[in-house]
C-alpha atoms as a PDB file:
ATOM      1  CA  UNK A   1     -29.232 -54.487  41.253  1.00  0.00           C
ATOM      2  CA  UNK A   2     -29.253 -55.441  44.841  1.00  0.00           C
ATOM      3  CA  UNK A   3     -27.199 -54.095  47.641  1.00  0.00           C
ATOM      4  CA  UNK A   4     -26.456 -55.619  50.590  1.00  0.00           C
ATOM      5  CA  UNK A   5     -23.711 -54.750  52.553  1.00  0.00           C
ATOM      6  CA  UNK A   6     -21.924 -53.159  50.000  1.00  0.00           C
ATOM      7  CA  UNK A   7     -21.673 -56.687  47.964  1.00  0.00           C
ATOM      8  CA  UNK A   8     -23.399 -55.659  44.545  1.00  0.00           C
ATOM      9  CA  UNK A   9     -25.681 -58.565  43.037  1.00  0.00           C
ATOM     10  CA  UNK A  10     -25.724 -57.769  39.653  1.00  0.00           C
ATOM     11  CA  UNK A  11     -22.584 -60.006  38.680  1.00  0.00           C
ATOM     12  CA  UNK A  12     -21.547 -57.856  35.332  1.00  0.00           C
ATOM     13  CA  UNK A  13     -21.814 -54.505  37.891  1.00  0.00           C
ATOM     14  CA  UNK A  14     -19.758 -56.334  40.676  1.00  0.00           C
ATOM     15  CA  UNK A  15     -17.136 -57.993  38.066  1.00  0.00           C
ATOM     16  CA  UNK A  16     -17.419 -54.080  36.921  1.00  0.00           C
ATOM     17  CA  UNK A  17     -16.849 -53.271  40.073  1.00  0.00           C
ATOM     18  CA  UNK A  18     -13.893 -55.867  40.913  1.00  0.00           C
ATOM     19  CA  UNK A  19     -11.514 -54.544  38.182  1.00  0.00           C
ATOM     20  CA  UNK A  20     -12.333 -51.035  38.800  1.00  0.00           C
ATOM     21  CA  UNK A  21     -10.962 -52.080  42.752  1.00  0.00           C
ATOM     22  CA  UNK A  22      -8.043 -53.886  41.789  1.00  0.00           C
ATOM     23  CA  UNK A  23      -6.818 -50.428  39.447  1.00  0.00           C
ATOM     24  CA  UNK A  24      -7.620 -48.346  42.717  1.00  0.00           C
ATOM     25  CA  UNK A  25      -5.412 -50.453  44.681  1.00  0.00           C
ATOM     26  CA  UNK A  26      -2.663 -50.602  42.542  1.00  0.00           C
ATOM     27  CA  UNK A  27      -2.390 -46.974  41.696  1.00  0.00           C
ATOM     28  CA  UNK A  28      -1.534 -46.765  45.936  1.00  0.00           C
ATOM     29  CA  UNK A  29       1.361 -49.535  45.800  1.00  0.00           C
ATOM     30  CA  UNK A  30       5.138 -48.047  45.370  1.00  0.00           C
ATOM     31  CA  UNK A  31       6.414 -47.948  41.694  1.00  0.00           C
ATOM     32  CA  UNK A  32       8.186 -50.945  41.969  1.00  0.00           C
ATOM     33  CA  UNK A  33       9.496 -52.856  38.928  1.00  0.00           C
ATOM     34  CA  UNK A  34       7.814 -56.231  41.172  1.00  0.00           C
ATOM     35  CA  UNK A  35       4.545 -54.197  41.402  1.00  0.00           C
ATOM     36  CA  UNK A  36       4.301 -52.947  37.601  1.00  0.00           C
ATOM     37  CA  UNK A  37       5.110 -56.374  36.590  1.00  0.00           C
ATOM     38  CA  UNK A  38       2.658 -58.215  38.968  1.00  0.00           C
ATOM     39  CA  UNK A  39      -0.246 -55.127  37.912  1.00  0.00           C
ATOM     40  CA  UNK A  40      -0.072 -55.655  34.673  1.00  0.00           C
ATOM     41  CA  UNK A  41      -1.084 -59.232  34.736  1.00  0.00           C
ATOM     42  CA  UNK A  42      -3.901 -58.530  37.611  1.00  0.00           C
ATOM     43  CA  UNK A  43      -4.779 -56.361  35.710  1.00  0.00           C
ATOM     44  CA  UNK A  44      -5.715 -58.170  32.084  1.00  0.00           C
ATOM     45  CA  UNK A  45      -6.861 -60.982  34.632  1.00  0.00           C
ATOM     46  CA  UNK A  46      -9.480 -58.971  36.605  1.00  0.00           C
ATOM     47  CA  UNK A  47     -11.166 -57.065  33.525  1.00  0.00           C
ATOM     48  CA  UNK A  48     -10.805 -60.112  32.138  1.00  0.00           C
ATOM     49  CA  UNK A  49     -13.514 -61.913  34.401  1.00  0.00           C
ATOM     50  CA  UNK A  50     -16.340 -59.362  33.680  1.00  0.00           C
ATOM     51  CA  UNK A  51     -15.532 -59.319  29.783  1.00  0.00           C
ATOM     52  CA  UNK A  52     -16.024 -62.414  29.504  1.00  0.00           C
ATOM     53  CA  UNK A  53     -18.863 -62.946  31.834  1.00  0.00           C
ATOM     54  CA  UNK A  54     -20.675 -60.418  29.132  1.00  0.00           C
ATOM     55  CA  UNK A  55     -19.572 -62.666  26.727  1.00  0.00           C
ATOM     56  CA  UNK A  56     -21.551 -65.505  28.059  1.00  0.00           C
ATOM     57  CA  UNK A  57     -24.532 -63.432  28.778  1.00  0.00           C
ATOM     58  CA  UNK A  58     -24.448 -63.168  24.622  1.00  0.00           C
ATOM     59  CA  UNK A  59     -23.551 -66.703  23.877  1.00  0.00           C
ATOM     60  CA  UNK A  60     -24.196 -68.248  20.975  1.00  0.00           C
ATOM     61  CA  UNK A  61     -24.703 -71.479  22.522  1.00  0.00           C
ATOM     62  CA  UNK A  62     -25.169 -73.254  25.799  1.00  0.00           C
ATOM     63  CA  UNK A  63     -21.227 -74.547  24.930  1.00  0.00           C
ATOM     64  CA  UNK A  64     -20.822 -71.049  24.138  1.00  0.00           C
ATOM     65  CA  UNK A  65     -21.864 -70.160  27.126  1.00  0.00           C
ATOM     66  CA  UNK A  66     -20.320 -72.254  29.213  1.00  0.00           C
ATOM     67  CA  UNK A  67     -16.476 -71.667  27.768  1.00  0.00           C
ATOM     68  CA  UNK A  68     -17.142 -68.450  28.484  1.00  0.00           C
ATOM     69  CA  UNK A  69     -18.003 -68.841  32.067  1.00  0.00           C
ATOM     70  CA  UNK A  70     -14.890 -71.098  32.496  1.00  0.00           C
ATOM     71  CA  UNK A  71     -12.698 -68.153  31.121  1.00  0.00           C
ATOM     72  CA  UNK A  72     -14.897 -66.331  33.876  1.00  0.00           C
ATOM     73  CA  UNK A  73     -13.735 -68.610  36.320  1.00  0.00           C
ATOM     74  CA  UNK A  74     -10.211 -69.008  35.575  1.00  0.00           C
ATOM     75  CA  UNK A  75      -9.418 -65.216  35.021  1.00  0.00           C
ATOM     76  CA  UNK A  76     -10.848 -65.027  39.107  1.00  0.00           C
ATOM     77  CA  UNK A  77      -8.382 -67.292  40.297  1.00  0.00           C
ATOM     78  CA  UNK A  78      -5.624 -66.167  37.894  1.00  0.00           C
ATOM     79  CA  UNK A  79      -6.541 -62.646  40.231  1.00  0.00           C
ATOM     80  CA  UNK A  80      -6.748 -64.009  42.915  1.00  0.00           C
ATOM     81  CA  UNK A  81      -3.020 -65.807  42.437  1.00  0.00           C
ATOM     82  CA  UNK A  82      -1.447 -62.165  41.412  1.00  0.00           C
ATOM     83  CA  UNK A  83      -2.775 -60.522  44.427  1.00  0.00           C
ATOM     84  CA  UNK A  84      -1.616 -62.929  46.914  1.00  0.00           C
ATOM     85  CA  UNK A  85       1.420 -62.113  45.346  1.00  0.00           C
ATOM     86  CA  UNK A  86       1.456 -57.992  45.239  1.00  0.00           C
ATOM     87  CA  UNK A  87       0.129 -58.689  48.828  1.00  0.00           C
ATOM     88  CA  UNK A  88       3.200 -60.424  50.373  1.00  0.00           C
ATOM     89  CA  UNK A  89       5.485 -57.853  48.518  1.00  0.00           C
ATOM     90  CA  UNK A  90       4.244 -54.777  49.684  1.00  0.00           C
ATOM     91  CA  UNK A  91       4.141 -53.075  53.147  1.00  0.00           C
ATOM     92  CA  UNK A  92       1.758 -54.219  56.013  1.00  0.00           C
ATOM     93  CA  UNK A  93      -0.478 -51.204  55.522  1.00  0.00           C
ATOM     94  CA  UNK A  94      -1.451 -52.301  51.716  1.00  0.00           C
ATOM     95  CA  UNK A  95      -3.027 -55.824  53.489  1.00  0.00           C
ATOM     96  CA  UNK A  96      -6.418 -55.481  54.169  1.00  0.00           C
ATOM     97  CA  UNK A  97      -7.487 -53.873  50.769  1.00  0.00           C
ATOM     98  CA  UNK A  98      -5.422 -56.355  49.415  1.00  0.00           C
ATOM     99  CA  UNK A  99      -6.894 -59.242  50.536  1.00  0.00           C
ATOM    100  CA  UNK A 100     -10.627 -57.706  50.590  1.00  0.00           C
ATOM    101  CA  UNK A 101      -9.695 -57.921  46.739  1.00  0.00           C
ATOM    102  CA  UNK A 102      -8.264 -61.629  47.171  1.00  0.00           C
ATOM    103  CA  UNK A 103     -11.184 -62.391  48.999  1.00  0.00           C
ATOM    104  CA  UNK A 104     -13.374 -61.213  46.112  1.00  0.00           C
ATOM    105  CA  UNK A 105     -11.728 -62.723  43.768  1.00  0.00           C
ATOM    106  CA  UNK A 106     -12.478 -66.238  45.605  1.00  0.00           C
ATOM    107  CA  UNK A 107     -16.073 -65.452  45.524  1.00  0.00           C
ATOM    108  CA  UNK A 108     -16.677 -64.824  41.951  1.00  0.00           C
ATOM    109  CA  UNK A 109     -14.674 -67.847  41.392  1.00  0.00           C
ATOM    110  CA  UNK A 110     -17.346 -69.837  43.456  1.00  0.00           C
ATOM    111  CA  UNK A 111     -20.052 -67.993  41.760  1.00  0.00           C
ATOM    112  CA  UNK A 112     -18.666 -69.182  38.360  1.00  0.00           C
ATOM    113  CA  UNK A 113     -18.532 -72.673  39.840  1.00  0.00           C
ATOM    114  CA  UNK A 114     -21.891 -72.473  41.096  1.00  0.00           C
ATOM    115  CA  UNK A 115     -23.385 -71.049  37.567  1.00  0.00           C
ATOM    116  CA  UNK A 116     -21.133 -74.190  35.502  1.00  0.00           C
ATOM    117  CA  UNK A 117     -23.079 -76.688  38.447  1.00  0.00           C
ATOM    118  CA  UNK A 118     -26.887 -75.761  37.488  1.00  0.00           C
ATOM    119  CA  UNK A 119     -25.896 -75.285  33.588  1.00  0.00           C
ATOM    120  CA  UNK A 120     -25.614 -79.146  33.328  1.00  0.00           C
END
């Protein structure tokens, strides 16, 4: 695993890394019936893009493989979607590590992209 200004290479350890994040975050927003709602579902979504990155990493098959990676790839932007959300609900001071996360979230989604491009 590589390090480089605090972006971890090692995509199951950063996808680790993502939901871990997006739990952090939420545990600092208000207890608001808007912000349980909207956590749950970023929630499933962002474990849900390392589980089933992992997934793919044991596929059966090169189809396998790449249904897996879409799920990968449509769980990120599925995050990405709730943030932007939680985001614009919640007070100015909750912005920046929100959309540090959103802005994660758009990069594993290209990285998904790129790894569906060279499994042709």
């Amino acid at each position: 695993m590589t390090k480089i200004q605090n972006k971890i290479y090692d995509l199951e350890d950063r996808t680790r890394e993502f939901a871990i994040n997006v739990r952090k975050f939420l545990k600092k927003l208000p207890k608001t019936i808007s912000n349980i709602e909207d956590g749950k579902q970023v929630v499933r979504s962002s474990g849900s893009v390392g589980a089933n990155y992992i997934e793919a990493n044991e596929a059966l098959s090169k189809k396998d493989f790449k249904m897996r990676i879409k799920i990968s790839r449509k769980e990120a932007k599925e995050s990405s979607y709730w943030l932007k959300i939680i985001v614009v609900n919640n007070d100015v001071r909750f912005e920046a590590e929100g959309r540090a996360l959103i802005q994660e979230a758009e990069e594993l989604k290209k990285i998904f992209c790129s790894i569906l491009e060279k499994s042709k």
